[in-house]
PDB file of N, CA and C in Angstrom:
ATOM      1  N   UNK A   1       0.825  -1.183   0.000  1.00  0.00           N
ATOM      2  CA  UNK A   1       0.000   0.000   0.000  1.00  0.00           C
ATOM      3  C   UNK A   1       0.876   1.255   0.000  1.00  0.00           C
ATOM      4  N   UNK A   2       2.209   1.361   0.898  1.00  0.00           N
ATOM      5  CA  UNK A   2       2.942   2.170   0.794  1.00  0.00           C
ATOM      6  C   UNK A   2       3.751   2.447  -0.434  1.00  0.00           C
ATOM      7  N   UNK A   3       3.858   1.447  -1.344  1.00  0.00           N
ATOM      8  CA  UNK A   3       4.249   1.442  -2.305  1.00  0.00           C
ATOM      9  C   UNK A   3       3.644   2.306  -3.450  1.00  0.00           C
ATOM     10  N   UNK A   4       2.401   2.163  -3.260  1.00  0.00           N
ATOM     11  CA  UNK A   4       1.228   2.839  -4.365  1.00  0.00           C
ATOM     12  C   UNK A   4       1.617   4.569  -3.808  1.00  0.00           C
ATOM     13  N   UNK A   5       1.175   4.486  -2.538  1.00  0.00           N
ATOM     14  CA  UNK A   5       1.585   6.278  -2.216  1.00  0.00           C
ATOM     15  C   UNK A   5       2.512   6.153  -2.816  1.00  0.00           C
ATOM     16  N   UNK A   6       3.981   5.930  -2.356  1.00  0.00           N
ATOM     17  CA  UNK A   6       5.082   6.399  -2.641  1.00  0.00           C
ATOM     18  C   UNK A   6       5.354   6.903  -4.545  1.00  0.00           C
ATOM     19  N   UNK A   7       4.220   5.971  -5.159  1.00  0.00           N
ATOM     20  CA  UNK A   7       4.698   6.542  -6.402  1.00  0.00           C
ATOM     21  C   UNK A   7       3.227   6.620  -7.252  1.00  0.00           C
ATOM     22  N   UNK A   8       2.678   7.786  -6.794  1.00  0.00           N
ATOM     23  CA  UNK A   8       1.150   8.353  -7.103  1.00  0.00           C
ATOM     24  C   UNK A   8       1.487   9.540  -8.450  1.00  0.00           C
ATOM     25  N   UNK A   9       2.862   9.843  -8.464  1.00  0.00           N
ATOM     26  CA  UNK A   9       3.347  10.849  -9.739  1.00  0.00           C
ATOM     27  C   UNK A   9       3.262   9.804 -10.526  1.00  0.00           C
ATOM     28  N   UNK A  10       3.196   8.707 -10.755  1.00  0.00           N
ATOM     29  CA  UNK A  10       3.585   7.977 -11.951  1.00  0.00           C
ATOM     30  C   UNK A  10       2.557   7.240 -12.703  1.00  0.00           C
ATOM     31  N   UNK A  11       1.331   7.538 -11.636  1.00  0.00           N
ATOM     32  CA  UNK A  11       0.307   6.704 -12.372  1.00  0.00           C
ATOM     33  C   UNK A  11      -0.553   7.608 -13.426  1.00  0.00           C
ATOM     34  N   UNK A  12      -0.524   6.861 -14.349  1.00  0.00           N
ATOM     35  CA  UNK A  12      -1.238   7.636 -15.252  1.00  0.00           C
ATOM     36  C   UNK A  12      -2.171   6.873 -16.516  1.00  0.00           C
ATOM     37  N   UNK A  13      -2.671   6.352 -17.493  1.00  0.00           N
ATOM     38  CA  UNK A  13      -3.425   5.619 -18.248  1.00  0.00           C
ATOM     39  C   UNK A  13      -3.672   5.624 -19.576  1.00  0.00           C
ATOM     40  N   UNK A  14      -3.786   5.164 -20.035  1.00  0.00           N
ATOM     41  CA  UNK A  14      -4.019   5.222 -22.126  1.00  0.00           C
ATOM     42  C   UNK A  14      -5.379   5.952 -22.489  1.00  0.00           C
ATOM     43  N   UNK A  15      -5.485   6.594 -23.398  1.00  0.00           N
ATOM     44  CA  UNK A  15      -6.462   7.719 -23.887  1.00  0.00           C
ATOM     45  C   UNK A  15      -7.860   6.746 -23.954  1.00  0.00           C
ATOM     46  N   UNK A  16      -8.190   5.098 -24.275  1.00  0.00           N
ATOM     47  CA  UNK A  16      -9.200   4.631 -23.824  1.00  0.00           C
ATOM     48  C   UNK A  16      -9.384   4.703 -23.159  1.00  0.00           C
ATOM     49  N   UNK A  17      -8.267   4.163 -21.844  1.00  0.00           N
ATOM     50  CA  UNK A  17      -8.304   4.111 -20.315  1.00  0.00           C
ATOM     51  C   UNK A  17      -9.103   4.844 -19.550  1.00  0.00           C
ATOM     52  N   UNK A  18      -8.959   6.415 -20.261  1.00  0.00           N
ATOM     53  CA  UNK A  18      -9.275   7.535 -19.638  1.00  0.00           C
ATOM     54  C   UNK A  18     -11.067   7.680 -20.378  1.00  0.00           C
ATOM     55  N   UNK A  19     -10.827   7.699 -21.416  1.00  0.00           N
ATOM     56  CA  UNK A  19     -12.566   7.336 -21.981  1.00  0.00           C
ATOM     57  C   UNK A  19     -13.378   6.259 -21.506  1.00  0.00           C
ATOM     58  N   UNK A  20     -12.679   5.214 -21.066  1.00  0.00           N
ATOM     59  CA  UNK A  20     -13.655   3.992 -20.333  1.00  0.00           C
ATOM     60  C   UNK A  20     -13.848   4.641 -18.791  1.00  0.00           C
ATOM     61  N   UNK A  21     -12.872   5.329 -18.246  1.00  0.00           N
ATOM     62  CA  UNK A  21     -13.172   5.511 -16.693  1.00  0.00           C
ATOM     63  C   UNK A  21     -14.353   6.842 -16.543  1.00  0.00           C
ATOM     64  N   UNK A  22     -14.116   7.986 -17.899  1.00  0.00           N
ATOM     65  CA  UNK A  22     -14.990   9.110 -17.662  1.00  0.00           C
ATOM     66  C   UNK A  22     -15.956   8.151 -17.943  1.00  0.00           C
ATOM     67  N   UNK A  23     -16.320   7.430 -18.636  1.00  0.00           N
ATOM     68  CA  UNK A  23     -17.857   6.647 -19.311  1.00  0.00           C
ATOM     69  C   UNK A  23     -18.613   5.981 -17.761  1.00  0.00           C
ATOM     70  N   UNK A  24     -18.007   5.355 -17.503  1.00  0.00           N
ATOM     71  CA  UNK A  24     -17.881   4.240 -16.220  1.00  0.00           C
ATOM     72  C   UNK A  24     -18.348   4.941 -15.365  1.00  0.00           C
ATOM     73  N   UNK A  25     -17.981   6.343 -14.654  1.00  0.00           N
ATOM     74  CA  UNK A  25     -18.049   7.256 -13.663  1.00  0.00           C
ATOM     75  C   UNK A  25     -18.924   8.356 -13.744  1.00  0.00           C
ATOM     76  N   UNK A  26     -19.340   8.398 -15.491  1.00  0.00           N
ATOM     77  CA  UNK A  26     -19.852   9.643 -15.747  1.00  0.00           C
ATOM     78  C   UNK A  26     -18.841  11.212 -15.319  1.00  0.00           C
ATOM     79  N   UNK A  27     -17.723  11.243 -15.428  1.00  0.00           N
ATOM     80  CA  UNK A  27     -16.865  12.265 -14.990  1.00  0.00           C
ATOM     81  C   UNK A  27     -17.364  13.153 -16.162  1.00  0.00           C
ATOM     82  N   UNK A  28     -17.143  14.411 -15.765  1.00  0.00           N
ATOM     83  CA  UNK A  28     -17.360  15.709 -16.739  1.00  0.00           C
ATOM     84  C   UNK A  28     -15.955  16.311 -16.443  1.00  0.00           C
ATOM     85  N   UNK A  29     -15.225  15.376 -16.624  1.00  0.00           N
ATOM     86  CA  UNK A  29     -13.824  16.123 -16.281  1.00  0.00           C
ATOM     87  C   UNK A  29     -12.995  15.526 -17.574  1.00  0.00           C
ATOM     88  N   UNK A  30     -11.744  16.503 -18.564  1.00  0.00           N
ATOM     89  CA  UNK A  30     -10.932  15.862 -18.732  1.00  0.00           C
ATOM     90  C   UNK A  30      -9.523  15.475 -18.166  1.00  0.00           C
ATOM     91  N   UNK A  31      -9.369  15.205 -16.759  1.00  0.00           N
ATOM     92  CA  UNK A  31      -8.445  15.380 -16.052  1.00  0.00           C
ATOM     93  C   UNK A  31      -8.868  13.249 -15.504  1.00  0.00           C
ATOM     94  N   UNK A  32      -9.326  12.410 -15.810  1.00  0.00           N
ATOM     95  CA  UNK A  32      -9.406  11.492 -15.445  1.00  0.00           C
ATOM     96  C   UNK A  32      -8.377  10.814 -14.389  1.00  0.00           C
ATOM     97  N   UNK A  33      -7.534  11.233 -14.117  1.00  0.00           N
ATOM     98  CA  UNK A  33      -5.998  10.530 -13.781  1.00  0.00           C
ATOM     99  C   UNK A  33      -5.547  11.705 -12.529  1.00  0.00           C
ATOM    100  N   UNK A  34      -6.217  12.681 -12.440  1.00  0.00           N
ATOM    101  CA  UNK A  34      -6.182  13.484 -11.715  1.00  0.00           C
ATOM    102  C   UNK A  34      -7.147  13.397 -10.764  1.00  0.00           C
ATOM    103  N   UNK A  35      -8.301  12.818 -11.253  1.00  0.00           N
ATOM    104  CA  UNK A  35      -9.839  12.521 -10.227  1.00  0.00           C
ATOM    105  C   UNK A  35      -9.267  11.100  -9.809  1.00  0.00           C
ATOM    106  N   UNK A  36      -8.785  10.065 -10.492  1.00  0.00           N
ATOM    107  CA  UNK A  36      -8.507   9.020  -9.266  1.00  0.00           C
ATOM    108  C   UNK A  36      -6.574   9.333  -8.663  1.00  0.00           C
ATOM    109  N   UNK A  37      -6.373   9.938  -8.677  1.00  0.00           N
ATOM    110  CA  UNK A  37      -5.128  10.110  -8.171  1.00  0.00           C
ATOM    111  C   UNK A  37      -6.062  10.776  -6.632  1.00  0.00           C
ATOM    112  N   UNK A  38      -6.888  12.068  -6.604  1.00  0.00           N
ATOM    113  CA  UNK A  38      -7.584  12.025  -5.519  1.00  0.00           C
ATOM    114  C   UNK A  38      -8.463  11.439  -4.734  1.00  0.00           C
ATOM    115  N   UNK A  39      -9.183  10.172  -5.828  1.00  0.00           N
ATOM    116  CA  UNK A  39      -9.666   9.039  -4.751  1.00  0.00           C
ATOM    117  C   UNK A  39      -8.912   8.572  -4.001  1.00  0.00           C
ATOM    118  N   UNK A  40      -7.423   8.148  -4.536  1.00  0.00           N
ATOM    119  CA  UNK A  40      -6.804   7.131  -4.506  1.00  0.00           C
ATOM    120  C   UNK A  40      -6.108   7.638  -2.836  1.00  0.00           C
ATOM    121  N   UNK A  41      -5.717   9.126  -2.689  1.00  0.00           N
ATOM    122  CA  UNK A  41      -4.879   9.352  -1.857  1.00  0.00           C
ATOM    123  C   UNK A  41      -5.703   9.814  -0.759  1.00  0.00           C
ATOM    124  N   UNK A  42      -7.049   9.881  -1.069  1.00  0.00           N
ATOM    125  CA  UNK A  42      -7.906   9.981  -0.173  1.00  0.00           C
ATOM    126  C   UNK A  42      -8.614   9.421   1.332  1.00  0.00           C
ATOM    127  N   UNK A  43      -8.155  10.060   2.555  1.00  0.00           N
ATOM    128  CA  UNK A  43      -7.869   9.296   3.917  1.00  0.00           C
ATOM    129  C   UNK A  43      -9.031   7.922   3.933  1.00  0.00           C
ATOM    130  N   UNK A  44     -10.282   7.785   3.280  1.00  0.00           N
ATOM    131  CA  UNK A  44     -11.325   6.531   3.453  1.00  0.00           C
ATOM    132  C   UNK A  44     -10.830   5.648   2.723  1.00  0.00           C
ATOM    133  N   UNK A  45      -9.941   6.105   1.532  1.00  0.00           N
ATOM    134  CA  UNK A  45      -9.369   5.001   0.547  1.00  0.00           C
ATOM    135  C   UNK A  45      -9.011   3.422   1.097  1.00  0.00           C
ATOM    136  N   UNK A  46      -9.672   2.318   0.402  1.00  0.00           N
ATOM    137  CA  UNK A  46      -9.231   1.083   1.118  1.00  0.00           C
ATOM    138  C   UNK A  46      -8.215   0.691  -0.180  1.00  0.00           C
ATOM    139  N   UNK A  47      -7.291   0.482   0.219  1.00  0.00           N
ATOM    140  CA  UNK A  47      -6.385  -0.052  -1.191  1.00  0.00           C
ATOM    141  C   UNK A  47      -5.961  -1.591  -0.687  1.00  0.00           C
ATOM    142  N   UNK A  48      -6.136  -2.465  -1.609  1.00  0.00           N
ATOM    143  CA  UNK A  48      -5.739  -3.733  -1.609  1.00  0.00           C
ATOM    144  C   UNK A  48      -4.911  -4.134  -2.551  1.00  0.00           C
ATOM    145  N   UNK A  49      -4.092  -5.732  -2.634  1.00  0.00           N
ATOM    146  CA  UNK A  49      -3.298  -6.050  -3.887  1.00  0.00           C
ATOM    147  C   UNK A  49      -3.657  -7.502  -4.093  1.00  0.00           C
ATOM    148  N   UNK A  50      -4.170  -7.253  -4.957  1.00  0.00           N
ATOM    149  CA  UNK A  50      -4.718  -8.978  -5.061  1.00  0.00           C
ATOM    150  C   UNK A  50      -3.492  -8.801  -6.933  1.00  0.00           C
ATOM    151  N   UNK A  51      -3.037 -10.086  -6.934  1.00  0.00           N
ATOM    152  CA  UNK A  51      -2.157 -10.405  -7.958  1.00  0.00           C
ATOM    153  C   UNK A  51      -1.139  -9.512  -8.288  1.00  0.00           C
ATOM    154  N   UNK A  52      -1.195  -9.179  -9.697  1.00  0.00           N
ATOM    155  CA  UNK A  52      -0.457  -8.020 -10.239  1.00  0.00           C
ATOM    156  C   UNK A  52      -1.192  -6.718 -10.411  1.00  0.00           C
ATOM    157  N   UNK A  53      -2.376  -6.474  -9.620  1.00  0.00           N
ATOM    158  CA  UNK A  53      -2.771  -5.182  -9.703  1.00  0.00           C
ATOM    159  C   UNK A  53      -3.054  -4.884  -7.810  1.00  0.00           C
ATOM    160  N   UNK A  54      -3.248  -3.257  -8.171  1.00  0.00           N
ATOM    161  CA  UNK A  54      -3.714  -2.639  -7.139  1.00  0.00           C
ATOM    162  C   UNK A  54      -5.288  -2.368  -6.805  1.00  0.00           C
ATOM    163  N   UNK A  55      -6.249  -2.342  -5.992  1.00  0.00           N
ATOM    164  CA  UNK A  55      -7.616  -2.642  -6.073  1.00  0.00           C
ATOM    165  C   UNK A  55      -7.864  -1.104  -5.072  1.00  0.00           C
ATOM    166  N   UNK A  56      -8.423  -0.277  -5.500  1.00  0.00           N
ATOM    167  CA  UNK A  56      -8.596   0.955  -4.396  1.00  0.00           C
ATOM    168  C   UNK A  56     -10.201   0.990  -4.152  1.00  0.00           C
ATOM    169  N   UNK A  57     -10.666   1.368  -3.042  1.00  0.00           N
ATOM    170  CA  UNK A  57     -12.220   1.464  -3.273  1.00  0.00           C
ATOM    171  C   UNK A  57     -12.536   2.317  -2.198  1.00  0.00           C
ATOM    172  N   UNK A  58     -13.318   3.682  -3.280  1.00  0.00           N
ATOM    173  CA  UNK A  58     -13.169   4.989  -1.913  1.00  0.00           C
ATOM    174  C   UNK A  58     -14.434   5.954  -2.757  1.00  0.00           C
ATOM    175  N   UNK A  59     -15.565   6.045  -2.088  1.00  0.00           N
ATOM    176  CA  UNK A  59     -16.465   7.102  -2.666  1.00  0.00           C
ATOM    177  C   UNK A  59     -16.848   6.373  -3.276  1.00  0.00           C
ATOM    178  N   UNK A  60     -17.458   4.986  -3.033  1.00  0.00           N
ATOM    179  CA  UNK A  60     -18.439   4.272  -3.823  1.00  0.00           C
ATOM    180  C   UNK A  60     -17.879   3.735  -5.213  1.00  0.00           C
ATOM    181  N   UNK A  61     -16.679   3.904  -5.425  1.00  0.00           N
ATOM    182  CA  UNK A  61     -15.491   3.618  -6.651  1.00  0.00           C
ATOM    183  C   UNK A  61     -14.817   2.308  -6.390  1.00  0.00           C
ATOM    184  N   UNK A  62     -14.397   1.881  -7.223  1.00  0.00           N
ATOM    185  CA  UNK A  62     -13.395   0.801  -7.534  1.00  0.00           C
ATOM    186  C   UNK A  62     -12.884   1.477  -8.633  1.00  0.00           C
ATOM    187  N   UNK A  63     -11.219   1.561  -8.182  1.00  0.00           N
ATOM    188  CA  UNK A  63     -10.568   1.807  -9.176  1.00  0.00           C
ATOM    189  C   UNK A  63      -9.062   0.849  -9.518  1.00  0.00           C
ATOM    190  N   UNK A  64      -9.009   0.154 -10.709  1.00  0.00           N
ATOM    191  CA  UNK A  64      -7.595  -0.569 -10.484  1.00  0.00           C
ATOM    192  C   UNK A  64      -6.520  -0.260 -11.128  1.00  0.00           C
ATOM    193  N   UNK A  65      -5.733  -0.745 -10.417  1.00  0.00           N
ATOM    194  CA  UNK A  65      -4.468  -0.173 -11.333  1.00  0.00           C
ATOM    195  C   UNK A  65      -3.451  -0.840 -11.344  1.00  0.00           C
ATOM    196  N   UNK A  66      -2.245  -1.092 -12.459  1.00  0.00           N
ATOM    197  CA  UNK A  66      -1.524  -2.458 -12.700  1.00  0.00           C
ATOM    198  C   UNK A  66      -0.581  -1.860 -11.376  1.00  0.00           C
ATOM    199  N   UNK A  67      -0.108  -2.598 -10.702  1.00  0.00           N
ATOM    200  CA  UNK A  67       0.796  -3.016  -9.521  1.00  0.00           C
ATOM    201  C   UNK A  67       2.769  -2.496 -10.071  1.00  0.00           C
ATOM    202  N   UNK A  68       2.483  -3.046 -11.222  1.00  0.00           N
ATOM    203  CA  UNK A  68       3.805  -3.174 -11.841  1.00  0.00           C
ATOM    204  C   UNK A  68       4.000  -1.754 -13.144  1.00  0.00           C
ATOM    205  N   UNK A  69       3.229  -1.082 -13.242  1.00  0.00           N
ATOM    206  CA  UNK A  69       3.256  -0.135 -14.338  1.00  0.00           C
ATOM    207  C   UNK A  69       2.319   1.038 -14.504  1.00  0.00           C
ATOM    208  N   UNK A  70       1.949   1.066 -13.343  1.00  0.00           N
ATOM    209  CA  UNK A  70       0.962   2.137 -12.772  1.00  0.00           C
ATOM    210  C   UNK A  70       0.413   2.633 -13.162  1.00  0.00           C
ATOM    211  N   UNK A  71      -0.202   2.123 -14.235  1.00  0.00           N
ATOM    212  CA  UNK A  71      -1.393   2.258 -15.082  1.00  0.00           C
ATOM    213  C   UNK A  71      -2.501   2.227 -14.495  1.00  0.00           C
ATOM    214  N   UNK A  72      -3.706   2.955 -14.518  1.00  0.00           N
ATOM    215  CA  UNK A  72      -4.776   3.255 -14.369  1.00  0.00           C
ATOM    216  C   UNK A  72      -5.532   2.243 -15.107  1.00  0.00           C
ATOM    217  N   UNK A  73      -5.869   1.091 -14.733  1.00  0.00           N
ATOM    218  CA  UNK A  73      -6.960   0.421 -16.072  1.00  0.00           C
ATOM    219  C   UNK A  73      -8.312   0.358 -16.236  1.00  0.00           C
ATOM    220  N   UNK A  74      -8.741   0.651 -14.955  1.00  0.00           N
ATOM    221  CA  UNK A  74     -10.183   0.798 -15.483  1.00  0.00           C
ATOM    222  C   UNK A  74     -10.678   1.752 -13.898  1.00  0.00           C
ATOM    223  N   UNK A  75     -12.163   2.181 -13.781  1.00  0.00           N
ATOM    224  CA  UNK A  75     -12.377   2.538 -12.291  1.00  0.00           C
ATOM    225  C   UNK A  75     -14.297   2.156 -12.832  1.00  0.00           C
ATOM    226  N   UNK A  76     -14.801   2.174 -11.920  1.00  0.00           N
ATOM    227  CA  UNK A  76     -15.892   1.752 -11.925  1.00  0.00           C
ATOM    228  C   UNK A  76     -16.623   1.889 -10.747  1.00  0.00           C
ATOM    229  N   UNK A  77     -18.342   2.509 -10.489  1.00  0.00           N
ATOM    230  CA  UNK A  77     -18.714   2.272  -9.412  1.00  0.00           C
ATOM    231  C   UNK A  77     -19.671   1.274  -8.943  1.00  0.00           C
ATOM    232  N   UNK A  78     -19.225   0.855  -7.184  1.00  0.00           N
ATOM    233  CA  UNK A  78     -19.310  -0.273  -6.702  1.00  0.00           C
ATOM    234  C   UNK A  78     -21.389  -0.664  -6.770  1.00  0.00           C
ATOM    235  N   UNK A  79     -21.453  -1.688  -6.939  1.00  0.00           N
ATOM    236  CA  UNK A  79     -22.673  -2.118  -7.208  1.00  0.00           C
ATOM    237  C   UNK A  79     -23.109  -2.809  -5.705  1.00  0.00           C
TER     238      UNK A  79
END
């Protein structure tokens, strides 16, 4: 988990990435990577690591992100 803080400058996502998460979330933002960089660092944030990704879930969100390349891959809210 300390790992993910420690390197929150680096995460960032592919131009779908960022069109599947505004779609997913309904964001009216083009800053996608900037709205979960503030879920993510956000004090309710639960962050988990199941495999090779990171699992965050904060504000009714799930957001994941590769473990190894800090990619943003998808975010979605929790059902």
């Amino acid at each position: 988990m300390e790992e993910l803080f420690a390197n929150l400058e680096k995460l960032h996502t592919t131009q779908l990435g960022a069109m599947r998460i505004k779609s997913n979330l309904s964001l009216d933002t083009g800053q996608a990577v900037d709205w979960c960089k503030s879920k993510i660092s956000a004090p309710n944030a639960i962050v988990t690591k199941s495999g090779k990704n990171w699992y965050i879930d904060a504000d009714h969100c799930i957001i994941t992100v590769n473990a190894h390349s800090y990619t943003i891959i998808t975010a979605h809210r929790k059902k």
